[in-house]
Protein backbone atom coordinates (compact mmCIF):
# COMPACT_ATOMS: atom_id res chain seq x y z
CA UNK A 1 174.00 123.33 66.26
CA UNK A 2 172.00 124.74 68.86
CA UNK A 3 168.76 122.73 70.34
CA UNK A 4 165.48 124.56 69.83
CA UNK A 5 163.10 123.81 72.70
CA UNK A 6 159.60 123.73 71.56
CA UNK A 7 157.43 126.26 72.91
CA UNK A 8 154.17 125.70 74.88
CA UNK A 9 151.12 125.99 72.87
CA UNK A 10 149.46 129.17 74.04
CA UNK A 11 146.63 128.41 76.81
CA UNK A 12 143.15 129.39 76.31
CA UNK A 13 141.28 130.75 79.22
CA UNK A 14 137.38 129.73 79.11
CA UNK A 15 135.70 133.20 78.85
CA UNK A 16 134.14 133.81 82.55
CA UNK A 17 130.28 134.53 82.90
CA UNK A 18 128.55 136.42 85.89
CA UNK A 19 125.87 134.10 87.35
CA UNK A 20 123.46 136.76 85.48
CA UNK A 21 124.93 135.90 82.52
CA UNK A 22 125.05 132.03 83.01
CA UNK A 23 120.84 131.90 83.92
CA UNK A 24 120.18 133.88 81.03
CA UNK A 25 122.08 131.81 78.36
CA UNK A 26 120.47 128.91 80.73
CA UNK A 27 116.58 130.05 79.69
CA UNK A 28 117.86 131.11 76.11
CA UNK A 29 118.12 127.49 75.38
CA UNK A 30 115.18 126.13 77.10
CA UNK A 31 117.28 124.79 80.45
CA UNK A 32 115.94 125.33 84.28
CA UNK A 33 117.05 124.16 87.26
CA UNK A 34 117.02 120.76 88.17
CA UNK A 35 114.49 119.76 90.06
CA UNK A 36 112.91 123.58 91.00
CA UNK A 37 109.61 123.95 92.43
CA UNK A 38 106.93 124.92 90.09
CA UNK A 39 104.53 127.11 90.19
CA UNK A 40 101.43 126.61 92.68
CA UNK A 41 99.17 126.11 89.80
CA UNK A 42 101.47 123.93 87.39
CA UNK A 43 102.06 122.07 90.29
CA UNK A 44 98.51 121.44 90.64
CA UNK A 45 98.28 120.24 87.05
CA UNK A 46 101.48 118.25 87.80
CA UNK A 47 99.78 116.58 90.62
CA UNK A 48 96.30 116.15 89.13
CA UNK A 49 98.35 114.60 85.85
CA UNK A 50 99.93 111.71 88.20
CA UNK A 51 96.60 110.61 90.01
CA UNK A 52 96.66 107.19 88.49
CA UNK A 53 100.26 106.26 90.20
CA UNK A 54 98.72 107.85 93.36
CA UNK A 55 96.21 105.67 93.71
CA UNK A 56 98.08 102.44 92.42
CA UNK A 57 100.92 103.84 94.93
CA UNK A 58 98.74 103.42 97.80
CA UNK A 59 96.77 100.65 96.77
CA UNK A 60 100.25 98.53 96.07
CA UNK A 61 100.74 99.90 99.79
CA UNK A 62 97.63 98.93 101.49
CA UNK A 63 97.94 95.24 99.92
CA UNK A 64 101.77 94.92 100.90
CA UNK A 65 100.94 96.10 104.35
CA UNK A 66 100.40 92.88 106.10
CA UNK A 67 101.40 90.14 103.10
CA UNK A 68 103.89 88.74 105.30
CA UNK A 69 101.13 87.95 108.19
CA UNK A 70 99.26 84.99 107.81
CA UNK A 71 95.70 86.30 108.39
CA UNK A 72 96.76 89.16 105.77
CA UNK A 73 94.30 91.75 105.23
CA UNK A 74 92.15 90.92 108.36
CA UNK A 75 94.23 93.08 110.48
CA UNK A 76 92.74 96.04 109.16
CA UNK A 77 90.30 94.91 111.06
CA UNK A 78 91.52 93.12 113.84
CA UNK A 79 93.20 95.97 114.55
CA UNK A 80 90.87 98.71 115.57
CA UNK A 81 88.55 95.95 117.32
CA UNK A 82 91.60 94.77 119.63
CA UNK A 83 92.08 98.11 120.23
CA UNK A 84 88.44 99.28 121.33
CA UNK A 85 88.53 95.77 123.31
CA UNK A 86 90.97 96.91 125.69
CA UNK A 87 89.62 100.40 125.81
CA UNK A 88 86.19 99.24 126.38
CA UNK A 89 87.58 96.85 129.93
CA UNK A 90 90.02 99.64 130.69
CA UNK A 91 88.14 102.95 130.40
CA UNK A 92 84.79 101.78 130.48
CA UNK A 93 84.41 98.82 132.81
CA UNK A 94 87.35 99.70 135.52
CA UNK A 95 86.92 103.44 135.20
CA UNK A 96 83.32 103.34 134.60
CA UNK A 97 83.46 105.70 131.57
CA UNK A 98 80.27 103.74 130.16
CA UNK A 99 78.29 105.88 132.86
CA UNK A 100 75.65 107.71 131.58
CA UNK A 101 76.70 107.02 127.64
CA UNK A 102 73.85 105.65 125.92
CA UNK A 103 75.25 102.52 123.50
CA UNK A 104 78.51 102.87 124.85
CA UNK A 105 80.10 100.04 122.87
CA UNK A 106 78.79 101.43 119.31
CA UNK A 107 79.69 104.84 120.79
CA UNK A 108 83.43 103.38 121.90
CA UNK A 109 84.10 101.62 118.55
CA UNK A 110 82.87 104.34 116.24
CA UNK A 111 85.35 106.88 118.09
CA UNK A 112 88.32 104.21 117.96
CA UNK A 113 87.96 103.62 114.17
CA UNK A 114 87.99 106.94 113.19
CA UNK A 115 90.66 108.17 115.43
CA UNK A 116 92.67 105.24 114.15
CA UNK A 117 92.04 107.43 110.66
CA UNK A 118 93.29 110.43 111.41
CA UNK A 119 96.11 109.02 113.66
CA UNK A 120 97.82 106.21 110.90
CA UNK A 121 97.23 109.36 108.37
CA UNK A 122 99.79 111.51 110.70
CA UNK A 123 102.01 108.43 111.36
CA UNK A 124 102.39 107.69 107.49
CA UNK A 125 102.74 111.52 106.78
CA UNK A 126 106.13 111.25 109.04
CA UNK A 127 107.39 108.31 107.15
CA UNK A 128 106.27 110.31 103.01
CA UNK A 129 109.72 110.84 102.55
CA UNK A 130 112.47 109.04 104.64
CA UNK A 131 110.64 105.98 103.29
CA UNK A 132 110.47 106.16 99.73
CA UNK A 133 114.21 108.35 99.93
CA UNK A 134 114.89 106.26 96.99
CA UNK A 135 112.17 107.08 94.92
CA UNK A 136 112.41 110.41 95.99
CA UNK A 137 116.02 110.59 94.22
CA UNK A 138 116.01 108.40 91.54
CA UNK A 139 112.97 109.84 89.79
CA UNK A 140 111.12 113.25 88.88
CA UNK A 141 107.64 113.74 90.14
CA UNK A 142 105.30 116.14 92.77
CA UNK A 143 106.53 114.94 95.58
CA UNK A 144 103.25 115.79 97.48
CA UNK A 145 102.02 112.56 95.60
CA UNK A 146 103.74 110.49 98.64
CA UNK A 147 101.77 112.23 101.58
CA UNK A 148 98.54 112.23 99.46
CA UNK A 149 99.27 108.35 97.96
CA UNK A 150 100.09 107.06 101.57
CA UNK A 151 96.96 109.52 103.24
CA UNK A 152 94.38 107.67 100.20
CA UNK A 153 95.91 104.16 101.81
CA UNK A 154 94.59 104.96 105.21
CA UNK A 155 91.30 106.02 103.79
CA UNK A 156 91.29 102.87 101.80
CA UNK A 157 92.01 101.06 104.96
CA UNK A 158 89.05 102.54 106.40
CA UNK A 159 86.52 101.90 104.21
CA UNK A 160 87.37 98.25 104.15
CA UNK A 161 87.25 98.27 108.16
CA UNK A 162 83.40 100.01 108.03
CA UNK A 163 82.43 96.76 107.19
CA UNK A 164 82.97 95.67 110.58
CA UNK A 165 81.99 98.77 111.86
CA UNK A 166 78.50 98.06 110.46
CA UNK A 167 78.09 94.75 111.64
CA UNK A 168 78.93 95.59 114.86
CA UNK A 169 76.55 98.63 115.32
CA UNK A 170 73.57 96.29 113.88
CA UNK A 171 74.90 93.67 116.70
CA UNK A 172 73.99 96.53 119.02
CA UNK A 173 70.67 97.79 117.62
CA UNK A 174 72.00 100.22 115.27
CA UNK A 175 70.18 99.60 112.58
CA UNK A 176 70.48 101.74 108.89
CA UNK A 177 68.71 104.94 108.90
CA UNK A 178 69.02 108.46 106.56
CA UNK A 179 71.35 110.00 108.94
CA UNK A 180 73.91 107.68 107.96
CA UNK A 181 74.24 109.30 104.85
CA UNK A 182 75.77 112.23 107.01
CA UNK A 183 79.01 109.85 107.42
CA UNK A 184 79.86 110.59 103.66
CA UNK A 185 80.61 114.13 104.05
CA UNK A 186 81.82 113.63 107.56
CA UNK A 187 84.69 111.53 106.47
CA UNK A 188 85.60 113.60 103.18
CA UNK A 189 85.81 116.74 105.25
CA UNK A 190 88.22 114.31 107.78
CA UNK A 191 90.39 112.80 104.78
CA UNK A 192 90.84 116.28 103.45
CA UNK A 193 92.00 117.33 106.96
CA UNK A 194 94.21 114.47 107.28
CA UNK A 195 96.05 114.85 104.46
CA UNK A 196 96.85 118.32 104.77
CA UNK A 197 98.69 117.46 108.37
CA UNK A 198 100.06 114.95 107.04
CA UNK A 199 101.56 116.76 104.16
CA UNK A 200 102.94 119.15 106.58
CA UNK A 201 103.91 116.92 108.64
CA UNK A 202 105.97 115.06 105.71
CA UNK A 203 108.05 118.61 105.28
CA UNK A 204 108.52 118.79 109.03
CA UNK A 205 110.05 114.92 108.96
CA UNK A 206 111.78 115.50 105.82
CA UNK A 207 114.07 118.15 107.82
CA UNK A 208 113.88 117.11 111.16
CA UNK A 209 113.71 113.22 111.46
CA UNK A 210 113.50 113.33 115.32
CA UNK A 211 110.13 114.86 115.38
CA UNK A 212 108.90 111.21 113.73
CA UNK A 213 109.91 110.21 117.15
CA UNK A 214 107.89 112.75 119.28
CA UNK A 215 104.66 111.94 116.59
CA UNK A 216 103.14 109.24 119.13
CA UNK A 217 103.12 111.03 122.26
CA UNK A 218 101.67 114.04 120.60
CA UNK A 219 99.17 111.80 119.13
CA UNK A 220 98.09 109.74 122.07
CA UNK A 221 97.90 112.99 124.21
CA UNK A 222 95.41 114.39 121.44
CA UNK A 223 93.26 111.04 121.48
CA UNK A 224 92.77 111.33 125.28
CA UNK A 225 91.51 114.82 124.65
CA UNK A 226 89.05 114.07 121.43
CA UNK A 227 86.68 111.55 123.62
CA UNK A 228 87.79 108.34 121.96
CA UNK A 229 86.93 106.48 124.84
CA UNK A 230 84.98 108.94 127.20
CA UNK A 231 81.64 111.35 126.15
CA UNK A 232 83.13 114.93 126.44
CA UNK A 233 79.42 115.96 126.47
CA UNK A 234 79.71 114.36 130.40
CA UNK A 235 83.35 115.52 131.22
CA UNK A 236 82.63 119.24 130.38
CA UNK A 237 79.19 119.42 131.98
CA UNK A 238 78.72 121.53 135.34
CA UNK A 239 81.42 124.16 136.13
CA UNK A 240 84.71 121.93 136.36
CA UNK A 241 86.37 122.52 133.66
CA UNK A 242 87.10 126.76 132.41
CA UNK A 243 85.27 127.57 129.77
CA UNK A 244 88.22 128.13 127.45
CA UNK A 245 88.94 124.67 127.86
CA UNK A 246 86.17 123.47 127.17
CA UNK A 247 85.19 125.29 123.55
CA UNK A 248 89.23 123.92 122.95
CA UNK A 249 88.22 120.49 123.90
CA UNK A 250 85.24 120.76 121.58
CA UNK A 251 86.21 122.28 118.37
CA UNK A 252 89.04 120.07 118.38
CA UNK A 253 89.11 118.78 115.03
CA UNK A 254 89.79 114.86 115.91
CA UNK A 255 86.41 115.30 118.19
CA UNK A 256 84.30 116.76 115.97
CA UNK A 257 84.95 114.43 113.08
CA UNK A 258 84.31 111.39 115.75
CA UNK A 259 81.09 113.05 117.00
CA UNK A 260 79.89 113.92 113.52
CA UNK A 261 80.01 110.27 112.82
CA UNK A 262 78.49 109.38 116.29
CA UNK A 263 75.55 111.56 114.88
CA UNK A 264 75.11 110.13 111.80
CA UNK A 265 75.36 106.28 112.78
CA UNK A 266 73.88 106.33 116.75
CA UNK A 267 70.31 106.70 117.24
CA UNK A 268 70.43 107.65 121.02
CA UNK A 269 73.60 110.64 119.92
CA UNK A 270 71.56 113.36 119.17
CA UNK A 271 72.34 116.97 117.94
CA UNK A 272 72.67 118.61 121.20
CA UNK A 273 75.49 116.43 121.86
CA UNK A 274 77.76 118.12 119.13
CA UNK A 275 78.51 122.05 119.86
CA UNK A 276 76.57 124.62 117.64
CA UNK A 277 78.30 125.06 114.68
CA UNK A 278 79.96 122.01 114.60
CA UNK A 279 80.05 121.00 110.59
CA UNK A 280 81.01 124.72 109.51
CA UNK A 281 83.68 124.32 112.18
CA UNK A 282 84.65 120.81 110.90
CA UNK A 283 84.62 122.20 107.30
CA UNK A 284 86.86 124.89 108.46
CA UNK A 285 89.05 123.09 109.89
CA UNK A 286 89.25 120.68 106.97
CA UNK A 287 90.09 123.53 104.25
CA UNK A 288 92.73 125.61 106.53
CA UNK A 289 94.67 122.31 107.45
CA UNK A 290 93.99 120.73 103.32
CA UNK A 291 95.35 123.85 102.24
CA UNK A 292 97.68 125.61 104.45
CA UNK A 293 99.50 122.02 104.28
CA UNK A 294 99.97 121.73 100.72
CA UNK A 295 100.99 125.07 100.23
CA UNK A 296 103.94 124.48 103.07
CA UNK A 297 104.68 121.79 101.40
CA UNK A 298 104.74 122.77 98.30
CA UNK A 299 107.31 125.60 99.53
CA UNK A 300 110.41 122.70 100.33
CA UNK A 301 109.22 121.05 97.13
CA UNK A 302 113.12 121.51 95.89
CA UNK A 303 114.38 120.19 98.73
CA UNK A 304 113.19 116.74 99.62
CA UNK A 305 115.98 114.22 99.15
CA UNK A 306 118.75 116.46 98.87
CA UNK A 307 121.89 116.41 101.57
């Protein structure tokens, strides 16, 4: 009797789609792409519908920052004043800087505390997502809540140092007056600024981690051209420097949100110390760099964390 071989069960070939096909049976059931940027609006809403972790985020941040140092949150402090210390013996006692600058020390330590602003802003910006890669990847959210969380920490940061800021300008005669009201909308047109380069900054790290590593020299070249330590008002005057230079020099944003605040807290820094237009420039500068930032970031919003 001849042995019968079973035959193979006939194979069934999976019917093939066209990657038209696929995305359309994709939305008929309600599925999208994981992770895809939303729209500019709904990511707005998105955004505006996480605030509450954003500020936690960054206040969990700000108290974290120094718990492992014994004087703890007095380095906020400490930090800025150390700082304008050895600017102030530097610049202004060896190189004589304090020439000719009414109230030099309220006028030193006003420009080193908000420079330190707008610099840790940048720093953090380069650190929004190679820091919290984990977070990034493990859960879904805006990502531009990083850049904005870790931009609200600085501004946190500063508020708690203008304590010492005030005592210090009272030390020095600076006593309260209504111009000091001007700081408020000085420093929300700088925070809006900040965060804006730092968001774009955060896109720029999130692709190209070296440029974290250029940040500082960048950064301490712009502070030695905003008049941290030095009046530009002096440096520019006479025929030294070209005049392109010198409307550069001036409209640069980091100086006029440091003279803006010289205004509003030094008697002797009057008006004609700041150039003419100086808080529509400072505005302007605030809502191209707040907005143009978001929106590039915004644009790699599918892209952080991957590869």
């Amino acid at each position: 009797m001849a042995s019968q071989t079973a035959a193979p069960p006939p194979q069934v070939s999976a019917p093939v789609h066209a990657p038209g096909e696929l995305a359309a049976l994709a939305a008929r059931h309600g599925l999208t792409v994981s992770g895809a940027r939303p729209s500019l609006p709904a990511y707005v809403r998105q955004l505006w519908g996480r605030r509450h972790f954003i500020a936690a985020f960054a206040t969990a941040k700000l108290t974290a920052q120094y718990s492992q140092a014994k004087l703890g949150q007095i380095w906020q402090i400490m930090t800025p004043l150390l700082n304008a210390t050895v600017y102030y013996f530097i610049f202004g006692v060896l190189m004589d800087t304090k020439r000719g600058v009414e109230d030099f020390v309220p006028f030193l330590v006003t420009g080193v505390f908000i420079w330190t602003f707008t610099s840790s802003s940048i720093t953090a910006g380069t650190r929004a997502i190679s820091g919290n890669i984990g977070l990034v990847r493990a859960l879904h959210f805006p990502r531009a809540s990083l850049p904005v969380a870790l931009a609200l920490q600085q501004l946190q940061q500063l508020l708690f140092s203008l304590g010492a800021l005030t005592l210090i300008l009272l030390l020095f005669g600076q006593y309260p007056r209504p111009s000091w009201l001007l700081a408020v909308p000085a420093l929300a047109l700088q925070a809006l600024f900040n965060t804006g380069v730092s968001m774009a900054v955060a896109r720029l790290t999130a692709k190209t981690p070296d440029i974290a590593q250029l940040t500082p020299f960048v950064l301490r070249t712009w502070m030695y051209s905003s008049g941290v330590m030095w009046s530009l008002d002096h440096l520019l005057a006479g025929d030294r420097v070209p005049h392109a230079v010198m409307v550069l020099l001036e409209y640069n944003p980091a100086a006029l949100y440091i003279n803006l605040m010289r205004y509003a807290l030094i008697d002797s820094y009057s008006a004609t110390q700041l150039p003419p237009y100086a808080w529509a420039a400072a505005a302007g500068w605030a809502l191209l760099c707040g907005v143009a930032g978001f929106v590039y970031f915004w644009k790699a919003e599918e892209t952080y964390g991957r590869g």
